[in-house]
Protein backbone atom coordinates (compact mmCIF):
# COMPACT_ATOMS: atom_id res chain seq x y z
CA UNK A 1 0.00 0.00 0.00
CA UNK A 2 1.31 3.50 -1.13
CA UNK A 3 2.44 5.76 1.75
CA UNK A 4 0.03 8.71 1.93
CA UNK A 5 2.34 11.81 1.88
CA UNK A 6 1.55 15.51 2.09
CA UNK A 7 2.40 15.51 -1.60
CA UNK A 8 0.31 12.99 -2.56
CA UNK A 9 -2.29 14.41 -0.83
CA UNK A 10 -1.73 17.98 -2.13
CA UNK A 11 -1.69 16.42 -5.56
CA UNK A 12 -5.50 14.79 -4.91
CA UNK A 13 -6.51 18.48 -3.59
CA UNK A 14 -5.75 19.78 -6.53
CA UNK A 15 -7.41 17.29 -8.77
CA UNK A 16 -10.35 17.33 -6.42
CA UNK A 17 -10.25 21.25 -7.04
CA UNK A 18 -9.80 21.71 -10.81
CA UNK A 19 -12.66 19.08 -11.02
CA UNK A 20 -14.93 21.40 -8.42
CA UNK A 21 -13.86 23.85 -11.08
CA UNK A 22 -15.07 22.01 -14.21
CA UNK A 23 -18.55 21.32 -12.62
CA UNK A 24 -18.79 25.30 -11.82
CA UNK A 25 -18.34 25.94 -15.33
CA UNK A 26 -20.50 23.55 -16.20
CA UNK A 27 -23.12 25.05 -13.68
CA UNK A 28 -22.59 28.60 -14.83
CA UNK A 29 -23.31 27.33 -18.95
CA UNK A 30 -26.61 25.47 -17.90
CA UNK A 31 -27.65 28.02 -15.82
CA UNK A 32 -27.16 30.28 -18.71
CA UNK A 33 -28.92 27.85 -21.14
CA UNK A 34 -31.62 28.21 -19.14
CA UNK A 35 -32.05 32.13 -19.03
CA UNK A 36 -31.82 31.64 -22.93
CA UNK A 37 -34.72 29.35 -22.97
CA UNK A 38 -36.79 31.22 -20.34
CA UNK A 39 -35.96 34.32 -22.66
CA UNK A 40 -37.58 32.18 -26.29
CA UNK A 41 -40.34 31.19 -23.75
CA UNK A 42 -41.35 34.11 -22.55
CA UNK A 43 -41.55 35.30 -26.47
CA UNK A 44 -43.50 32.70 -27.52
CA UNK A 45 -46.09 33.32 -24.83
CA UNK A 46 -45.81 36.66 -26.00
CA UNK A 47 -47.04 35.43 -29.70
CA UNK A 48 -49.43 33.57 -28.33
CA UNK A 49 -50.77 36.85 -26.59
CA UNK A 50 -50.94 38.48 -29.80
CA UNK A 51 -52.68 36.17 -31.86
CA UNK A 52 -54.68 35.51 -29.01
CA UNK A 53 -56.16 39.12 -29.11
CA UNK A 54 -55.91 39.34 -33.50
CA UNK A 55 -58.32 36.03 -33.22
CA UNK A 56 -60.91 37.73 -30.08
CA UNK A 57 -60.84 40.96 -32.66
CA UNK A 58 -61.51 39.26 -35.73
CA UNK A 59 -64.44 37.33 -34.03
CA UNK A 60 -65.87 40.24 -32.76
CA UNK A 61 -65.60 41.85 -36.10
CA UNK A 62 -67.09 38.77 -37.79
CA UNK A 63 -69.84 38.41 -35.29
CA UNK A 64 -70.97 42.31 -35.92
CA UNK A 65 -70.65 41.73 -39.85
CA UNK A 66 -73.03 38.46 -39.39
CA UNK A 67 -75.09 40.52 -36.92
CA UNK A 68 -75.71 43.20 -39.83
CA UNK A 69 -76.33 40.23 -42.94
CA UNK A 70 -79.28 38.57 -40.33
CA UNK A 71 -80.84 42.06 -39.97
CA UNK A 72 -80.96 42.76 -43.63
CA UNK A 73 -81.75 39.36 -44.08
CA UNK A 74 -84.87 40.07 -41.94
CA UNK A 75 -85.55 43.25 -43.44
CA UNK A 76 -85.30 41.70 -47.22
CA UNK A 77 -87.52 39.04 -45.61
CA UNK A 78 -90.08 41.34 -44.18
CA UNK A 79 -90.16 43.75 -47.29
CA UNK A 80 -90.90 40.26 -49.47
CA UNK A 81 -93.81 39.62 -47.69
CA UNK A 82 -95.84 42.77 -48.08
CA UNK A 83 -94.72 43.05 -51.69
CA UNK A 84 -97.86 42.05 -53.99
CA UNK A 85 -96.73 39.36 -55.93
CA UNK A 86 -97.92 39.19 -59.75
């Protein structure tokens, strides 16, 4: 069995340390991964948000515009039926 010396021990601090090193840097590029992804996430729920609101206007707009073609409807309805017919 190998004597344990100061050097040998210094030597497996080291390792121990450049390896406490490596995961660091491997912390600090996940962590910034995941500020890039919360980043693309937070614009796509943006997109969402906006079509979101184009599709609630155009529904609106589309309910008004079949609103107005069942009145005239109506209207062309009622005006047919007190026409004389020949």
């Amino acid at each position: 069995m190998a004597e344990v010396t100061q050097e040998l021990m210094y030597e497996l601090f080291k390792r121990l340390h450049a390896e406490i090193a490596s995961v660091k840097d491997g912390q600090r590029e996940i962590q910034a991964e995941m500020n890039a992804f919360r980043g693309s996430l937070v614009a796509v729920h943006q997109d969402l948000l906006n079509i979101h609101t184009t599709l609630i206007r155009h529904e609106q707009r589309l309910d008004r515009i079949e609103n107005r073609l069942e009145l005239r409807e109506l209207a062309e309805a009622a005006q047919t039926r007190y026409e004389p017919h020949s």
